[in-house]
C-alpha atoms as a PDB file:
ATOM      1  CA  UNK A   1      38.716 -53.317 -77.541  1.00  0.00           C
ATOM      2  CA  UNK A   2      37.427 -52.414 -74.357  1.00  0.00           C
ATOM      3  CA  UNK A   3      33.671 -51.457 -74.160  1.00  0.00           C
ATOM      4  CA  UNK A   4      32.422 -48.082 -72.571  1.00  0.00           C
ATOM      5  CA  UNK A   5      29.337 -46.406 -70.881  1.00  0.00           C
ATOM      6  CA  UNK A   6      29.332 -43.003 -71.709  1.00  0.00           C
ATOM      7  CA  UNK A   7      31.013 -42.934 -75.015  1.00  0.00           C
ATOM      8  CA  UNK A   8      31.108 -44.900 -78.547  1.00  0.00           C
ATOM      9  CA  UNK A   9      34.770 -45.853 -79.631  1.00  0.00           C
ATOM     10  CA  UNK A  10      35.292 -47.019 -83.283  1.00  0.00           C
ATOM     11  CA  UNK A  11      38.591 -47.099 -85.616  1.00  0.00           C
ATOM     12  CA  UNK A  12      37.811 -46.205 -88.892  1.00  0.00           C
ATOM     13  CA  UNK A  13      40.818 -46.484 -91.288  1.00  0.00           C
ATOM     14  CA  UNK A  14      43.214 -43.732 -89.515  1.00  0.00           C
ATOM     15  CA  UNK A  15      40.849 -42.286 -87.404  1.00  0.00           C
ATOM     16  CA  UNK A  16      39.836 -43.052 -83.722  1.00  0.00           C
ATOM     17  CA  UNK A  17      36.516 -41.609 -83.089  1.00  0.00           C
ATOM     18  CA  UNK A  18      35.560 -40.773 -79.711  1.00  0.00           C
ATOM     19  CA  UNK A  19      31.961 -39.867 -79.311  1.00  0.00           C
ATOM     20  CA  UNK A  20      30.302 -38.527 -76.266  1.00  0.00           C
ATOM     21  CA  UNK A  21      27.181 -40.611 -75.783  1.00  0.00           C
ATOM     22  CA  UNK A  22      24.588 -39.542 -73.303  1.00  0.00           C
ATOM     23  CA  UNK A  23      22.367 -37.792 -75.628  1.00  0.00           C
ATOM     24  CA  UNK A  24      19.482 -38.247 -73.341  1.00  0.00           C
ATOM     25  CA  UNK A  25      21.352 -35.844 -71.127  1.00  0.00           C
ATOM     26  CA  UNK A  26      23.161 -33.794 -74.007  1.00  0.00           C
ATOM     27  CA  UNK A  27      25.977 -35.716 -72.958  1.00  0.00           C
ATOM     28  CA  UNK A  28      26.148 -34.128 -69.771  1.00  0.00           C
ATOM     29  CA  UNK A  29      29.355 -34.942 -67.645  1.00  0.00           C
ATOM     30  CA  UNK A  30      29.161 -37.749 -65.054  1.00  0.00           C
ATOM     31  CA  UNK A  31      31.666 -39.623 -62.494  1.00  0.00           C
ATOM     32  CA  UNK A  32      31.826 -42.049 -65.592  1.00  0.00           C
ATOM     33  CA  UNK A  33      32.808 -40.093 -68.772  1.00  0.00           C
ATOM     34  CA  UNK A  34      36.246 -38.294 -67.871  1.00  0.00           C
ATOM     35  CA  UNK A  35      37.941 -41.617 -66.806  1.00  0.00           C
ATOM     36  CA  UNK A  36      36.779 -43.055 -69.820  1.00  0.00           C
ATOM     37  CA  UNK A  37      37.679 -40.259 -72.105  1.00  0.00           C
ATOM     38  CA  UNK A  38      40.873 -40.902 -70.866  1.00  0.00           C
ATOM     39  CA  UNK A  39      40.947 -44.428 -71.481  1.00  0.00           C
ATOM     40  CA  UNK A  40      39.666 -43.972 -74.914  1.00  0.00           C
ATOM     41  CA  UNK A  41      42.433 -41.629 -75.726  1.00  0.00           C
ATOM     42  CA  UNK A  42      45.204 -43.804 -74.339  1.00  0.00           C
ATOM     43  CA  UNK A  43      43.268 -47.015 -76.659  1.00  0.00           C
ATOM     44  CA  UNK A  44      43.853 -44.747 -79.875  1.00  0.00           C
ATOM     45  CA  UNK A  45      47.199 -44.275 -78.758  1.00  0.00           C
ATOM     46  CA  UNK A  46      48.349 -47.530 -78.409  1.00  0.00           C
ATOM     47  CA  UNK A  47      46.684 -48.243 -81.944  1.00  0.00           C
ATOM     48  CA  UNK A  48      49.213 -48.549 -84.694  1.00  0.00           C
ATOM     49  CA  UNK A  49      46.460 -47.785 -87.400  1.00  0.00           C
ATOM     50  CA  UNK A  50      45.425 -44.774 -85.833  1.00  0.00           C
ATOM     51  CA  UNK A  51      47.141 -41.662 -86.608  1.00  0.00           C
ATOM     52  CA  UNK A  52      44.459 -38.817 -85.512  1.00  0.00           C
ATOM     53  CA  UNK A  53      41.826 -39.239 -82.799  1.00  0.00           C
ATOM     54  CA  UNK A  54      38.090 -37.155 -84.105  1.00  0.00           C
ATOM     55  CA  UNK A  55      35.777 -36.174 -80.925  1.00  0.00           C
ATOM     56  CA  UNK A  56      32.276 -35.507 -81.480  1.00  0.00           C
ATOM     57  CA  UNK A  57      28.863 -35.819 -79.487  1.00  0.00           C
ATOM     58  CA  UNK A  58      26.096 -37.675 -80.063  1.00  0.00           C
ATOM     59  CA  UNK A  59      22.337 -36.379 -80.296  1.00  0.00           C
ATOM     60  CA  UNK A  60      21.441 -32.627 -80.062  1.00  0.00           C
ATOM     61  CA  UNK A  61      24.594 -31.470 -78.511  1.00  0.00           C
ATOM     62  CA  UNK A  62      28.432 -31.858 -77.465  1.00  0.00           C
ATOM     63  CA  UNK A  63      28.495 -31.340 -74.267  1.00  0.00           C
ATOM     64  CA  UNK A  64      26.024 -29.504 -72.137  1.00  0.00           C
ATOM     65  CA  UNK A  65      28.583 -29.521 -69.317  1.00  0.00           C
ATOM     66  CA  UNK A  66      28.766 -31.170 -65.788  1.00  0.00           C
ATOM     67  CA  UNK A  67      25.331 -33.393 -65.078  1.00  0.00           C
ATOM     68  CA  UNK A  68      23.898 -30.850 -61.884  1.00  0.00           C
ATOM     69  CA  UNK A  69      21.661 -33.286 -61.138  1.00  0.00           C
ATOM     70  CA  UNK A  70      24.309 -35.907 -60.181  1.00  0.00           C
ATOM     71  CA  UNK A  71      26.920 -33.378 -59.226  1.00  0.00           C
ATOM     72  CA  UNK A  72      25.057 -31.431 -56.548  1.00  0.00           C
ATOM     73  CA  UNK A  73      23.694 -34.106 -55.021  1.00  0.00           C
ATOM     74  CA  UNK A  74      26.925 -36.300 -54.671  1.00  0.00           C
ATOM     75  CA  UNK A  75      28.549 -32.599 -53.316  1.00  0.00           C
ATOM     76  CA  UNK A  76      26.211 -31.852 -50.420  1.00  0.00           C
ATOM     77  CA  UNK A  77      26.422 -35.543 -49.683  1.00  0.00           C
ATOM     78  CA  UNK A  78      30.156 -35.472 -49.412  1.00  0.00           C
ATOM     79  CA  UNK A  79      29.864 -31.977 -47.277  1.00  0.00           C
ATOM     80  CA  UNK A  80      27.231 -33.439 -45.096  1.00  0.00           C
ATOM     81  CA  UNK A  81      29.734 -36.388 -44.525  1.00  0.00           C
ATOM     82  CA  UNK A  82      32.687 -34.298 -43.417  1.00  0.00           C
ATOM     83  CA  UNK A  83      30.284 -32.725 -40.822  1.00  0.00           C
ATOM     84  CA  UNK A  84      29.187 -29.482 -43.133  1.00  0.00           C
ATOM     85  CA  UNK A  85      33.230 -28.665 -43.691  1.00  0.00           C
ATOM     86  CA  UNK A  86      34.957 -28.039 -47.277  1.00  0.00           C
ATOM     87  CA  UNK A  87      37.824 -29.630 -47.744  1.00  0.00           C
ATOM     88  CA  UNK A  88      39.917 -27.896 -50.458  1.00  0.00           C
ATOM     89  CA  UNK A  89      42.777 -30.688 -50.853  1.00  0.00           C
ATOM     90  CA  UNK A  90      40.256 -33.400 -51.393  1.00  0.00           C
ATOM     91  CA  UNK A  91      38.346 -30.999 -54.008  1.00  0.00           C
ATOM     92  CA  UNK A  92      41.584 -30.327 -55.695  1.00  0.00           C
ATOM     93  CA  UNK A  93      42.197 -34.239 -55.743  1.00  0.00           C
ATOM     94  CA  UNK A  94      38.922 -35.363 -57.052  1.00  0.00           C
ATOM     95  CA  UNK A  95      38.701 -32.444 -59.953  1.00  0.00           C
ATOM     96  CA  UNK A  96      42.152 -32.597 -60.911  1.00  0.00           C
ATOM     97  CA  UNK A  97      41.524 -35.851 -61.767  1.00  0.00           C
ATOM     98  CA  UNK A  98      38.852 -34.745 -64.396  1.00  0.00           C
ATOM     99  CA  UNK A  99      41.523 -32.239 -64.930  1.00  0.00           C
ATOM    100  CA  UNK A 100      44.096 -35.035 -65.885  1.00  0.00           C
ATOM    101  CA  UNK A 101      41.344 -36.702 -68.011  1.00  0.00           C
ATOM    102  CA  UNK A 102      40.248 -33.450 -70.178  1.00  0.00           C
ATOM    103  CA  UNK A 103      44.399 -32.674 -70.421  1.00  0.00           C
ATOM    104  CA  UNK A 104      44.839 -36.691 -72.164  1.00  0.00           C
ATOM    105  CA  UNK A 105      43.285 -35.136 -75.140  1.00  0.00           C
ATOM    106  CA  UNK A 106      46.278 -32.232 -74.735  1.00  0.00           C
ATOM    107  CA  UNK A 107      49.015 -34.794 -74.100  1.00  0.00           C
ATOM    108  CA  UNK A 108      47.824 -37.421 -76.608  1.00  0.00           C
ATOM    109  CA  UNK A 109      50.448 -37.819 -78.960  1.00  0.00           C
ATOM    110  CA  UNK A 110      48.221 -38.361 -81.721  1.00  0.00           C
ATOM    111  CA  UNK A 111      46.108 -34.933 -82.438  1.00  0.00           C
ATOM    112  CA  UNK A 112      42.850 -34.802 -81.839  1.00  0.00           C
ATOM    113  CA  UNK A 113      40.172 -33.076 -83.891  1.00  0.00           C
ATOM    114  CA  UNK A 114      36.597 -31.801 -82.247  1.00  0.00           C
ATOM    115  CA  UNK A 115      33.309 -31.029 -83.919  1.00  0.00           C
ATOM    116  CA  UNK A 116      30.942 -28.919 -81.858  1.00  0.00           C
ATOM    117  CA  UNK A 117      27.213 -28.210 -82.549  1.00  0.00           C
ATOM    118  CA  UNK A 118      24.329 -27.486 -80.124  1.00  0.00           C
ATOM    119  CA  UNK A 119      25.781 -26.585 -76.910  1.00  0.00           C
ATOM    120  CA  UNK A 120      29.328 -26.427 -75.558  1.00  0.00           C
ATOM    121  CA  UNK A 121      29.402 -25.098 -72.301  1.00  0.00           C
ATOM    122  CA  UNK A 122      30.626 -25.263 -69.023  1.00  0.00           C
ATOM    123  CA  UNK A 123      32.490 -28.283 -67.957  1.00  0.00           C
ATOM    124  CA  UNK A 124      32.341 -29.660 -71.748  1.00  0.00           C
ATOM    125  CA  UNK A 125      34.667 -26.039 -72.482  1.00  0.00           C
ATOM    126  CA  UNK A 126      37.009 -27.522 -70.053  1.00  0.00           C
ATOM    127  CA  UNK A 127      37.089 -30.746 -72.227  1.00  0.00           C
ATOM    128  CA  UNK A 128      36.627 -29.423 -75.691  1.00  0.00           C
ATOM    129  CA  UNK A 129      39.272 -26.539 -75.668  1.00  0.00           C
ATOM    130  CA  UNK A 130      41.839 -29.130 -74.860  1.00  0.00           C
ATOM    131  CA  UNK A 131      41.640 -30.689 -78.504  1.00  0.00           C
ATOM    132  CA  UNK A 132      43.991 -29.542 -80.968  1.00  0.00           C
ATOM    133  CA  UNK A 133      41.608 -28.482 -83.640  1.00  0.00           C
ATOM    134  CA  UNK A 134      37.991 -27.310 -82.813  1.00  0.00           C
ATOM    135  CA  UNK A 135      35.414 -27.034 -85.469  1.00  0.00           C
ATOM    136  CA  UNK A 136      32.153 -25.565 -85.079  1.00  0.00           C
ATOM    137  CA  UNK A 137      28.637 -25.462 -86.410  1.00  0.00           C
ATOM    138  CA  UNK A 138      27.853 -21.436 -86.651  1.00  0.00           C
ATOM    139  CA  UNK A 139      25.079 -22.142 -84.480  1.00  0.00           C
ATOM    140  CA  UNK A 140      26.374 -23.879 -81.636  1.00  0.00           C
ATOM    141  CA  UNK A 141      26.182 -22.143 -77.839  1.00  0.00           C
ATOM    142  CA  UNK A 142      29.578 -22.429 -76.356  1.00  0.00           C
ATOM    143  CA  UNK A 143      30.528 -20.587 -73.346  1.00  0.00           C
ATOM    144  CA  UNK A 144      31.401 -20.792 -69.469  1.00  0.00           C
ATOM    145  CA  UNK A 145      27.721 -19.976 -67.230  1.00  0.00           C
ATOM    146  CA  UNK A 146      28.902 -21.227 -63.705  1.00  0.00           C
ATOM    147  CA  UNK A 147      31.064 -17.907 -63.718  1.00  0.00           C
ATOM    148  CA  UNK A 148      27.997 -16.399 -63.112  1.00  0.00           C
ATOM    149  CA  UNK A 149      27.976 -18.551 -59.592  1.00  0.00           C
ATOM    150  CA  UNK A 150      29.417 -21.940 -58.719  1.00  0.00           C
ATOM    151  CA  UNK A 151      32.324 -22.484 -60.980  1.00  0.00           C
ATOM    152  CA  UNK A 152      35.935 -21.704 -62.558  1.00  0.00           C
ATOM    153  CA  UNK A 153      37.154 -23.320 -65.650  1.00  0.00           C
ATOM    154  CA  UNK A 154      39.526 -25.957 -64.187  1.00  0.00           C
ATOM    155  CA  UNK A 155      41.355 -26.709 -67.713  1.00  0.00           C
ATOM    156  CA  UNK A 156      42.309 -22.709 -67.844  1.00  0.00           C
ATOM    157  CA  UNK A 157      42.648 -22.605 -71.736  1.00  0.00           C
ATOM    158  CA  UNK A 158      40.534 -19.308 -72.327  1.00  0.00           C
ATOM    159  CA  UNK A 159      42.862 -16.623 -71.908  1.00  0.00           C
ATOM    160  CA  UNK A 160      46.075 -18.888 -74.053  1.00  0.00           C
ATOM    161  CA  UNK A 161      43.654 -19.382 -76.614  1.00  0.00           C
ATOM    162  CA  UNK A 162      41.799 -16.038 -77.028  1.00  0.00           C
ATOM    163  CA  UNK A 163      44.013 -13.789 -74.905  1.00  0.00           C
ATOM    164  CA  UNK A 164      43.481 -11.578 -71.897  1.00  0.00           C
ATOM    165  CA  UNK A 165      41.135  -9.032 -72.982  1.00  0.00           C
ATOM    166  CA  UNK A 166      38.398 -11.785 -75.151  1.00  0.00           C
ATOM    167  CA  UNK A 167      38.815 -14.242 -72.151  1.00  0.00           C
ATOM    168  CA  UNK A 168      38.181 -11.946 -69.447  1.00  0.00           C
ATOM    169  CA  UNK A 169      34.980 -10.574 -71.707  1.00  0.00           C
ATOM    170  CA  UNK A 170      33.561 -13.941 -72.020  1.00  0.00           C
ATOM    171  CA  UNK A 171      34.645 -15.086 -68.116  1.00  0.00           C
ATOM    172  CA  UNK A 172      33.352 -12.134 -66.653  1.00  0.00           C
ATOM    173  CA  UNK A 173      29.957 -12.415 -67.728  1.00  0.00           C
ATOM    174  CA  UNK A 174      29.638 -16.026 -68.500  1.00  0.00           C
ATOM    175  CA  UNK A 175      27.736 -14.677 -72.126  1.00  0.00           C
ATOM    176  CA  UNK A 176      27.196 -17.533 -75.135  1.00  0.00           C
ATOM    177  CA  UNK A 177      28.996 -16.910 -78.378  1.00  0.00           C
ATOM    178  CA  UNK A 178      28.295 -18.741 -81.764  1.00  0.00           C
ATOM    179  CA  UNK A 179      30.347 -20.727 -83.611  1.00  0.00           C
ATOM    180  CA  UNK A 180      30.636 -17.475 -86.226  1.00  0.00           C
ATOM    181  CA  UNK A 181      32.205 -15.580 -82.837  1.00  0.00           C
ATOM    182  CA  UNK A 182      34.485 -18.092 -81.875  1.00  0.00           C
ATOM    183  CA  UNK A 183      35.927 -18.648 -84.628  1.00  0.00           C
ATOM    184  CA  UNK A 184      36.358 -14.589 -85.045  1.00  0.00           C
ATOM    185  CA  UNK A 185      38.124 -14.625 -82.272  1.00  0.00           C
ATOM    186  CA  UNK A 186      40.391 -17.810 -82.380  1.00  0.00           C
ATOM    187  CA  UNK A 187      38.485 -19.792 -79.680  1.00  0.00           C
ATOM    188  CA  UNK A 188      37.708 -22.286 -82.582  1.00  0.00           C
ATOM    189  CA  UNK A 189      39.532 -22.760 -85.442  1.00  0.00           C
ATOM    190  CA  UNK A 190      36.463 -22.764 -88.207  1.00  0.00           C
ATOM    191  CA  UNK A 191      32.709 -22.400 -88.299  1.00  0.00           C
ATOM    192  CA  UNK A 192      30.520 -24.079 -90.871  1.00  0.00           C
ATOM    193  CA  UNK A 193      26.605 -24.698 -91.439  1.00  0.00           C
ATOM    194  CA  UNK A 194      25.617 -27.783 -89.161  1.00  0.00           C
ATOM    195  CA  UNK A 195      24.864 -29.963 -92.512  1.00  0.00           C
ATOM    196  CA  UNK A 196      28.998 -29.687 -93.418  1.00  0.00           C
ATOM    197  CA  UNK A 197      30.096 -30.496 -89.925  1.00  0.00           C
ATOM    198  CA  UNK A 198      30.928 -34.072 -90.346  1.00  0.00           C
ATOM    199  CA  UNK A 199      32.156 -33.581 -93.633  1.00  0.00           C
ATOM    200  CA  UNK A 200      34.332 -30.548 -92.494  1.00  0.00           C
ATOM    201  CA  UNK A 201      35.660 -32.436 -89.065  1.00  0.00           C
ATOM    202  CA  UNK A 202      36.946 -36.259 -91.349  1.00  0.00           C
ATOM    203  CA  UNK A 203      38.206 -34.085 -94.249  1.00  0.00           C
ATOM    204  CA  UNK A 204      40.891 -32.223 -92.044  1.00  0.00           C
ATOM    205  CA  UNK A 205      41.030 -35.041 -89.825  1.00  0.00           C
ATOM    206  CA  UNK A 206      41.736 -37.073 -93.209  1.00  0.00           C
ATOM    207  CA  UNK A 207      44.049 -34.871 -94.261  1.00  0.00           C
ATOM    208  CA  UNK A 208      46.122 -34.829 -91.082  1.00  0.00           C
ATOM    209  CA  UNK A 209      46.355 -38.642 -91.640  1.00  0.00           C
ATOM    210  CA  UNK A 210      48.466 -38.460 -94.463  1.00  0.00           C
ATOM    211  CA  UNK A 211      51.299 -37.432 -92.154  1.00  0.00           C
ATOM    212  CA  UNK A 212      53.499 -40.375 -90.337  1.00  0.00           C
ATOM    213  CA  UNK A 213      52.608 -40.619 -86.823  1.00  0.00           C
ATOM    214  CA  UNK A 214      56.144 -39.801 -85.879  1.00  0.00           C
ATOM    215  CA  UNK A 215      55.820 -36.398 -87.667  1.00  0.00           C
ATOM    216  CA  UNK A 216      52.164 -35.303 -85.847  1.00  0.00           C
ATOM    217  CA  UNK A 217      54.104 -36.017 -83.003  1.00  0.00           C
ATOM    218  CA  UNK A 218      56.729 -34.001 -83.128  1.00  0.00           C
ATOM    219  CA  UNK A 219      54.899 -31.180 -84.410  1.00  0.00           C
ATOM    220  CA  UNK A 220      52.086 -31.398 -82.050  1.00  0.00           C
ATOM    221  CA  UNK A 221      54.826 -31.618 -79.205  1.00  0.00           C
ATOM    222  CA  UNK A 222      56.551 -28.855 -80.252  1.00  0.00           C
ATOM    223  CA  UNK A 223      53.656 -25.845 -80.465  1.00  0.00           C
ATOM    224  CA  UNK A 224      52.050 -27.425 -77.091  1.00  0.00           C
ATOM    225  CA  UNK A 225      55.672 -26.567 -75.354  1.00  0.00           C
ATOM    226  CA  UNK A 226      55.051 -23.042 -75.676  1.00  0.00           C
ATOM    227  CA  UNK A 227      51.943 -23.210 -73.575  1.00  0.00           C
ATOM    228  CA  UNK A 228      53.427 -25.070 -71.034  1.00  0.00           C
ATOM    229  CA  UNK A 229      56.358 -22.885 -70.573  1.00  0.00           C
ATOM    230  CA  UNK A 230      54.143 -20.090 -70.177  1.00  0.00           C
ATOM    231  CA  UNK A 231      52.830 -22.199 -67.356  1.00  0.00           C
ATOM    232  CA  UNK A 232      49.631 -23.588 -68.047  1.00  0.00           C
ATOM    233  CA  UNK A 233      49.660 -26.128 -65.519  1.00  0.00           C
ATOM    234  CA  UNK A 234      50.355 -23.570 -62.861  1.00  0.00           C
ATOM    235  CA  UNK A 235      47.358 -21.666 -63.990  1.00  0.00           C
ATOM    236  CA  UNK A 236      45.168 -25.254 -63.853  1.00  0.00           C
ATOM    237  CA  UNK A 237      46.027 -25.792 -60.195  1.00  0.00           C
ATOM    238  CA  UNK A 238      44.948 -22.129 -60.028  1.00  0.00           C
ATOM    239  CA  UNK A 239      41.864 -22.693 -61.493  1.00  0.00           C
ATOM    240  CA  UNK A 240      40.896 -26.125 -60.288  1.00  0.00           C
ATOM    241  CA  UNK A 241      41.540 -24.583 -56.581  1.00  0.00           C
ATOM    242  CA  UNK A 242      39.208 -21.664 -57.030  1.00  0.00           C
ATOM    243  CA  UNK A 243      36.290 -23.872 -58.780  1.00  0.00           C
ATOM    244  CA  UNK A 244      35.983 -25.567 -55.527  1.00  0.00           C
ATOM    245  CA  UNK A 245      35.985 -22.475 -54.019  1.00  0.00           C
ATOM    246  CA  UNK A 246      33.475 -20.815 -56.003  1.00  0.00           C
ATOM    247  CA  UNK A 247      31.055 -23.881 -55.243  1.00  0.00           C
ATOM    248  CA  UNK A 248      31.393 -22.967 -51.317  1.00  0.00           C
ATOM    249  CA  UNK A 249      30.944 -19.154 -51.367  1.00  0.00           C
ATOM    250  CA  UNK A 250      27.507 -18.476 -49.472  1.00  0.00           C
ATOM    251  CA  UNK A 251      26.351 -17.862 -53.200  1.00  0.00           C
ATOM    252  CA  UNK A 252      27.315 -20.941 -54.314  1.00  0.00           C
ATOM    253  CA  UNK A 253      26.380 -22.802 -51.459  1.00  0.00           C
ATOM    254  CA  UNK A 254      22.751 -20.910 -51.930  1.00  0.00           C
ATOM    255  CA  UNK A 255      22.773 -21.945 -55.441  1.00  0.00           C
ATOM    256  CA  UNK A 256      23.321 -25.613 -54.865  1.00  0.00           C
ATOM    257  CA  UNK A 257      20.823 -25.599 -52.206  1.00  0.00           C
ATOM    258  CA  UNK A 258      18.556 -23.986 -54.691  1.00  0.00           C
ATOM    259  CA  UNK A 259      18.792 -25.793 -57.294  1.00  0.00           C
ATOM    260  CA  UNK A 260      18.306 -29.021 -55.071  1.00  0.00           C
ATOM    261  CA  UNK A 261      15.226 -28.039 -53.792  1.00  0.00           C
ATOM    262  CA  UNK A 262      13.723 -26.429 -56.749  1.00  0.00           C
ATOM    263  CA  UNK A 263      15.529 -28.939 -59.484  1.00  0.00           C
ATOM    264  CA  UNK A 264      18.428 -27.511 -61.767  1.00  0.00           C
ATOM    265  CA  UNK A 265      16.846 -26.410 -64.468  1.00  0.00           C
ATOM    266  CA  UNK A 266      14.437 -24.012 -62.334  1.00  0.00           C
ATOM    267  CA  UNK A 267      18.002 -22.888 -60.744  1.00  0.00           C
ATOM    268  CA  UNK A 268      19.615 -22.748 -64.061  1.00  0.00           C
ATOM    269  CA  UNK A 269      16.898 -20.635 -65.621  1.00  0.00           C
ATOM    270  CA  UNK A 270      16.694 -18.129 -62.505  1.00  0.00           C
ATOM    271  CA  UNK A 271      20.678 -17.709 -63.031  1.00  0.00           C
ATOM    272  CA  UNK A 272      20.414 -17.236 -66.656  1.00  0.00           C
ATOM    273  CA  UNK A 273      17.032 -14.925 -66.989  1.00  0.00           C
ATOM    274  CA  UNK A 274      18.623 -11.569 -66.674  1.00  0.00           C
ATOM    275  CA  UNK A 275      21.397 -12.657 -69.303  1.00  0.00           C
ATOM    276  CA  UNK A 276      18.707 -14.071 -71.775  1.00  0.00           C
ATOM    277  CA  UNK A 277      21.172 -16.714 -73.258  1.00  0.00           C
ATOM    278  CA  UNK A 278      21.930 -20.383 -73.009  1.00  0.00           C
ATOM    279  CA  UNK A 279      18.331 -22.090 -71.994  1.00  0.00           C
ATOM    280  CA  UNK A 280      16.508 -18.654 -72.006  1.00  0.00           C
ATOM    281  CA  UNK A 281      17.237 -18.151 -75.815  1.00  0.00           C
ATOM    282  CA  UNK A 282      13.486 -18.209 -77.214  1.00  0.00           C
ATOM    283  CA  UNK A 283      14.888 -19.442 -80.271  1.00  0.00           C
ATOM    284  CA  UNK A 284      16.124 -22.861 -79.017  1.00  0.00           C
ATOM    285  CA  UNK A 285      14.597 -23.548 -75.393  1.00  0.00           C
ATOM    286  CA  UNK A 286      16.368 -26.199 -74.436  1.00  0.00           C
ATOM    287  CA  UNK A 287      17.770 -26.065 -70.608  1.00  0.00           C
ATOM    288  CA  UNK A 288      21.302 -27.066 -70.453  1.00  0.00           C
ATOM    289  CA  UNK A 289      23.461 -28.235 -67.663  1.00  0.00           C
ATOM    290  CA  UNK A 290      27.088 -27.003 -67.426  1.00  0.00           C
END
């Protein structure tokens, strides 16, 4: 079984589980962790015991998105390497490929199940949303806060999950929903109290279990093909193009400057304050990355 950095992989009976493991960071996104989800998903797939893959993260949250510590650092590097230029083509190239990681969870033959609790946001909505069951905790903070400045979502699920007019709501401001809201809305498929998470997330991915492989298969093959004919991966390129674009506007540039001179959280909180979500919440304080 091949051993990882940034996540815990265990079989247990039919289940694969997957399990985002940077807690320290809220299991912030690194160069590290999309590979490996990857690699993770192909393991399960290979398994012959395994008939549904459960994703979950460990500690105090799922995912609180891209690391910005790492990320804008290794960025201006690479810009101040290429003599100050952006190069779109080698953006494209190096986050498609967390594209292509995220979409294994999509293209897994084997469904995958996600439970969601603390935050969810950014970069770990890219991830999550390609799962093919999300539960929540009614609590949880999911949303997209680089559309504020310096970001797209690369995956491009919002608007086939939710449709035009809830996606463009949420895009267009970047706001936080609960778990209670997204599940209103369709962006999850339940909410529960965070004590009946775990139970809630085994017991339906239990329950899908039961089936033959060959039959989650077929099924899960056949709904996905409606998505891509409506040509989701045309709208990815789309989207993966214009979040390296959005990171080299003169406001994203500014931000990344900003937030490397003042640290990210100072740059996260100074993006967030007039929204009064995500980090600025007074009821749960903690700074997340995206």
């Amino acid at each position: 079984m091949t051993s990882f950095e940034t996540l815990a992989y265990i079989v247990d009976d039919r289940l694969a589980r997957i399990t985002l493991n940077r807690p320290e960071r809220l299991n912030a996104i690194n160069r590290a962790m999309p590979g490996e989800i990857q690699a993770a998903v192909a393991e399960a797939n290979r398994d012959a015991r395994v008939h549904v893959i459960v994703l979950r993260g460990a500690g105090r949250a799922f995912c609180a998105g891209y690391d910005l510590d790492w990320g804008t650092r290794v960025e201006s590097q690479a810009q101040d390497q290429a003599g100050g230029v952006w190069d779109p083509v080698q953006d494209l190239r190096v986050m498609g490929a967390n594209v292509k990681a995220y979409m294994s969870l999509w293209e897994s033959p084997k469904p995958v199940v996600a439970g969601i609790h603390g935050y969810c946001v950014g970069g770990g909505t890219d991830l999550v949303l390609c799962a093919d069951q999300i539960i929540a905790t009614d609590d949880v903070r999911f949303g997209y806060p680089p559309s504020r400045v310096w970001g797209t979502p690369t995956t491009a699920l919002w608007a086939y999950r939710v449709g035009l007019e809830r996606a463009k709501r949420l895009l267009l401001t970047g706001d936080a929903i609960d778990g209670k809201s997204a599940a209103a809305i369709g962006l999850v498929g339940k909410s529960v109290p965070a004590a009946q998470l775990d139970a809630e997330v085994d017991g339906l991915g239990r329950r899908m279990a039961l089936l033959p492989i060959n039959q989650l298969v077929m099924l899960k093959l056949l709904v996905n093909q409606t998505f891509e004919n409506m040509g989701l991966r045309t709208t990815q390129i789309i989207g993966t193009m214009f979040d390296g674009a959005a990171r080299h506007t003169p406001e994203g540039i500014a931000w990344r400057d900003a937030a490397m001179r003042d640290g990210f959280r100072a740059a996260v909180r100074q993006r967030d304050a007039p929204f009064g979500d995500y980090g600025e919440e007074k009821k749960n304080p903690v700074t997340s990355d995206e």
